[in-house]
N, C-alpha and C. Protein backbone atom coordinates (compact mmCIF):
# COMPACT_ATOMS: atom_id res chain seq x y z
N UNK A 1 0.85 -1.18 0.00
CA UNK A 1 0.00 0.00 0.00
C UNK A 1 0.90 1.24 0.00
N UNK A 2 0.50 2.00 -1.06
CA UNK A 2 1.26 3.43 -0.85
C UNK A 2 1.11 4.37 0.35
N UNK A 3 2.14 5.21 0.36
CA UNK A 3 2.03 6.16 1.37
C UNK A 3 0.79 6.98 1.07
N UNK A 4 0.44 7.59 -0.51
CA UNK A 4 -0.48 8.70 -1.06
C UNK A 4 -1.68 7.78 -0.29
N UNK A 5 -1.84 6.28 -0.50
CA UNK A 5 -3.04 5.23 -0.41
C UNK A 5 -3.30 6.02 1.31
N UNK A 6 -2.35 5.54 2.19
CA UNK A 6 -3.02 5.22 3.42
C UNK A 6 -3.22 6.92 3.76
N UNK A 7 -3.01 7.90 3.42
CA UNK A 7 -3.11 9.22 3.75
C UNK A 7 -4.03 9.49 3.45
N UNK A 8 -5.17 9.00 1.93
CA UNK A 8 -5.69 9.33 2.01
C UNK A 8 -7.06 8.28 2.38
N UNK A 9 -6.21 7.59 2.90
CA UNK A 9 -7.58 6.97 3.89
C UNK A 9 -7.67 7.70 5.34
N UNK A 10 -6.70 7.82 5.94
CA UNK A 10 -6.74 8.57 6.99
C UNK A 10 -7.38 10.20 6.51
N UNK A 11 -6.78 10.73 5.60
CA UNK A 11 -8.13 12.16 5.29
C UNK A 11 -9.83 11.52 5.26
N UNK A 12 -9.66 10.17 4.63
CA UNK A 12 -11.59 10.11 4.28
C UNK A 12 -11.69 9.47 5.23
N UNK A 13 -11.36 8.43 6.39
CA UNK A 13 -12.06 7.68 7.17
C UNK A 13 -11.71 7.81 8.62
N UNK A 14 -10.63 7.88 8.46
CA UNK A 14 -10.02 8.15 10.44
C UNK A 14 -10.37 9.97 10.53
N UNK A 15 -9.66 11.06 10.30
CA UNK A 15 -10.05 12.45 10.37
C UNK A 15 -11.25 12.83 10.68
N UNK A 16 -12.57 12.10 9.69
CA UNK A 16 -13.54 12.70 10.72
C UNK A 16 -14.21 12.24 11.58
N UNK A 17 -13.06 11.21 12.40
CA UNK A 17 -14.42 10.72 13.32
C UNK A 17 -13.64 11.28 14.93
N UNK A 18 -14.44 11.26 15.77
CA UNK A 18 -14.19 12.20 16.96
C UNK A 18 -12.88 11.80 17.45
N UNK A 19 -12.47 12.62 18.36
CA UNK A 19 -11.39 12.45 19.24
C UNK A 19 -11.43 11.49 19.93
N UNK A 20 -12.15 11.12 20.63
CA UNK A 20 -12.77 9.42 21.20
C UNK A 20 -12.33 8.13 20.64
N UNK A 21 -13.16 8.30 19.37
CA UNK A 21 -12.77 7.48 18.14
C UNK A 21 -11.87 7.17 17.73
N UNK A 22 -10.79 8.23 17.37
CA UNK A 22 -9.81 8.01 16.90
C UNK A 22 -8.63 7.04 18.17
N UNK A 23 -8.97 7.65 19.50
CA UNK A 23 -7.87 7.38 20.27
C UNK A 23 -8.70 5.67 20.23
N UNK A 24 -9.47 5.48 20.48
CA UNK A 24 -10.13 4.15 20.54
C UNK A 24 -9.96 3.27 19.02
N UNK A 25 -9.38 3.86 18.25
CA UNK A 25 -8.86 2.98 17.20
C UNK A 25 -7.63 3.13 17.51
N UNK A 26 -6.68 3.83 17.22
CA UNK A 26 -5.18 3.89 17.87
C UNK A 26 -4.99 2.65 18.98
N UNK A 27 -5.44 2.57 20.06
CA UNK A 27 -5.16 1.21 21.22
C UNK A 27 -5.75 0.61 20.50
N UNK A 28 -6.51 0.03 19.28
CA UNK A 28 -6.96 -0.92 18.37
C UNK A 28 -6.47 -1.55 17.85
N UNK A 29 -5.48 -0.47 17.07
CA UNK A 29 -4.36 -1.02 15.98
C UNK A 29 -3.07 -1.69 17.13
N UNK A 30 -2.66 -0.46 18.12
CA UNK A 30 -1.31 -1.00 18.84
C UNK A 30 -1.68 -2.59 19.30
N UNK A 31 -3.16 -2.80 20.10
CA UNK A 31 -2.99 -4.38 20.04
C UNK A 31 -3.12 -4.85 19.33
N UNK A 32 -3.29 -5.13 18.45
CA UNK A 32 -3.13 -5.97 16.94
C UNK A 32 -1.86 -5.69 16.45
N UNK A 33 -0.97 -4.57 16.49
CA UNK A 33 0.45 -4.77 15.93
C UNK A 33 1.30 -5.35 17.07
N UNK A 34 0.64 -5.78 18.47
CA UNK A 34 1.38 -6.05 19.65
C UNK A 34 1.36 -7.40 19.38
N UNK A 35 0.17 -7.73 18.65
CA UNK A 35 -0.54 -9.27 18.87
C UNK A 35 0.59 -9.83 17.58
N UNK A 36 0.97 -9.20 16.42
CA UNK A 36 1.23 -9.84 15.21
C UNK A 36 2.92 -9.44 15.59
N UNK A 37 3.55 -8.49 15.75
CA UNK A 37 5.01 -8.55 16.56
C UNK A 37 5.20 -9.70 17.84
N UNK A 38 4.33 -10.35 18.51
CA UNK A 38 4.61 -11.10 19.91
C UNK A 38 5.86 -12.04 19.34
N UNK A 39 6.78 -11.99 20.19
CA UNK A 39 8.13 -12.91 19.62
C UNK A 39 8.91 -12.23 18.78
N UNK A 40 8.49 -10.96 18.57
CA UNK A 40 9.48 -10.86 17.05
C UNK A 40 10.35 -9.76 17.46
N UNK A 41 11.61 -9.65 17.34
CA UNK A 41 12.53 -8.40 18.04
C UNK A 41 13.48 -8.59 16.30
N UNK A 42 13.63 -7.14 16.46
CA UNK A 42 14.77 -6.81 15.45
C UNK A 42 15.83 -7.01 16.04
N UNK A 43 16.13 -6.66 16.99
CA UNK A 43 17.69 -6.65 18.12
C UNK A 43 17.24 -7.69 19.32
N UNK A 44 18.14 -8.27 19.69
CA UNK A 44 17.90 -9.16 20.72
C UNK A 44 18.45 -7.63 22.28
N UNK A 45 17.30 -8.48 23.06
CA UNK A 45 17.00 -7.37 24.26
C UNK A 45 18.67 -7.56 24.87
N UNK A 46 19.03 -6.38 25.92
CA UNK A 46 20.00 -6.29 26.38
C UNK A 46 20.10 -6.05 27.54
N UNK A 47 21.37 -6.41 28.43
CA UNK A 47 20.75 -6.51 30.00
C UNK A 47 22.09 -5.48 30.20
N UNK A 48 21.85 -4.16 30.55
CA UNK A 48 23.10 -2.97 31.11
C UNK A 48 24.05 -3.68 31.72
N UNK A 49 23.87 -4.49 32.51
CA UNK A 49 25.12 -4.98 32.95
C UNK A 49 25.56 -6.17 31.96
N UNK A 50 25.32 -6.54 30.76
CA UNK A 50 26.64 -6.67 29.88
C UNK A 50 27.85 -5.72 29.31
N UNK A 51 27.43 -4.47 29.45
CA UNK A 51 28.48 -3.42 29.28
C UNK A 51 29.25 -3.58 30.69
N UNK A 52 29.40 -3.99 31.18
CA UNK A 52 30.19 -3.94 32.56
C UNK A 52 31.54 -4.09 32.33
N UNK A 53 32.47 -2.99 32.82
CA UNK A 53 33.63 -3.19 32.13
C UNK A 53 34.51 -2.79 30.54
N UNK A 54 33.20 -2.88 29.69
CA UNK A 54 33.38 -2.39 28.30
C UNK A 54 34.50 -0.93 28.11
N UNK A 55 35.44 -0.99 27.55
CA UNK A 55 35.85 0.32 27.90
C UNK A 55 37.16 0.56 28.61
N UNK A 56 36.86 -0.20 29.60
CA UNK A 56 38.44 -0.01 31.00
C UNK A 56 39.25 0.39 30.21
N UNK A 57 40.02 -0.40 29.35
CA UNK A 57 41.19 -0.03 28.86
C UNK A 57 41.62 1.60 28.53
N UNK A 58 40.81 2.11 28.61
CA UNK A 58 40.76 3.55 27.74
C UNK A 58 41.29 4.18 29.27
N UNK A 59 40.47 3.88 30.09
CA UNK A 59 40.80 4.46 31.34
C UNK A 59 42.32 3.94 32.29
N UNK A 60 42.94 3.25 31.87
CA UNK A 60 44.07 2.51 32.25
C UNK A 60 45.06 3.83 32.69
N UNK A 61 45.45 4.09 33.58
CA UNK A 61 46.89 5.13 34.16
C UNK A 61 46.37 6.27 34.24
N UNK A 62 44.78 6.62 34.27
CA UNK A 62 44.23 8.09 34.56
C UNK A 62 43.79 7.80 35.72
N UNK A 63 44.35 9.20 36.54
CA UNK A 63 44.02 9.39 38.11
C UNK A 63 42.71 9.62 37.83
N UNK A 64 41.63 9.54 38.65
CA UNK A 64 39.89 10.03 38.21
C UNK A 64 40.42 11.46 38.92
N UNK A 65 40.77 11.56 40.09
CA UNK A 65 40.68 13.20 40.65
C UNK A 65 41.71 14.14 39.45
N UNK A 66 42.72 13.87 39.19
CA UNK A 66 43.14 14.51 38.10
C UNK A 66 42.85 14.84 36.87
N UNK A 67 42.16 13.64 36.28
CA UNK A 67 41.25 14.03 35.24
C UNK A 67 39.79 14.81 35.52
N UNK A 68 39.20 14.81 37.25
CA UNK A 68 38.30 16.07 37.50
C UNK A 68 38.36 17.08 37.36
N UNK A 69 39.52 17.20 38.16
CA UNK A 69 40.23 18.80 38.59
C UNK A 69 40.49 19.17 36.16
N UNK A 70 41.07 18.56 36.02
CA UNK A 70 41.52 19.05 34.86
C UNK A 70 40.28 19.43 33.74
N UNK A 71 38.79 18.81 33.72
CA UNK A 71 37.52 19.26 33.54
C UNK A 71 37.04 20.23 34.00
N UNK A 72 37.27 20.10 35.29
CA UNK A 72 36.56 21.42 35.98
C UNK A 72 37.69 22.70 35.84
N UNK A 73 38.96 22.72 35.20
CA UNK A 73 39.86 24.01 34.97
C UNK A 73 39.39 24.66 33.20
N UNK A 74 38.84 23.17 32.73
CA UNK A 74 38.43 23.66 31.00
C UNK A 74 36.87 24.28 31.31
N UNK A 75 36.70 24.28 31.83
CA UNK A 75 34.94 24.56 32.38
C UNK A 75 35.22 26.22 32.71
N UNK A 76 35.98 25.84 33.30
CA UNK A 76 36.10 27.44 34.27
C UNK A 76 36.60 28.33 32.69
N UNK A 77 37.14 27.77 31.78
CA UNK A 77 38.02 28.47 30.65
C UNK A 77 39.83 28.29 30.93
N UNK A 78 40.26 27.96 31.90
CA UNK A 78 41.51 27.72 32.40
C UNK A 78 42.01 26.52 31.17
N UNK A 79 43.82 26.57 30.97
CA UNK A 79 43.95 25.30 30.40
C UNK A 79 44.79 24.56 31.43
């Protein structure tokens, strides 16, 4: 279905029907696209703590208070 198609179904059939209506078709469609997506992921879900660690290396031989102080002197405009 074209984009021109469904636009102008939404001008002739969804647009004029009330504010009610419309939101009461909207939770219509989302369960039915909830119902026909169930199982289906583009990306497999991710749990934050697999990043755990990701990275260290970068941080290897930097003091954290020295690299503060040295943020908070570029902040101020100081180099």
């Amino acid at each position: 279905m074209s984009q021109q198609t469904l636009k102008e179904i939404y001008e002739s059939h969804v647009r004029p029907l009330s504010a009610d209506e419309r939101l009461q078709l909207l939770i219509m469609t989302a369960r039915d696209l909830e119902r026909d997506t169930a199982g289906i992921s583009s990306r497999p879900r991710r749990n934050i703590m697999d990043l755990q660690g990701l990275g260290k290396e970068i941080w290897e031989g930097i003091d954290p208070a020295e690299y503060v102080s040295r943020l908070r002197d570029e902040w101020d405009g100081g180099n």
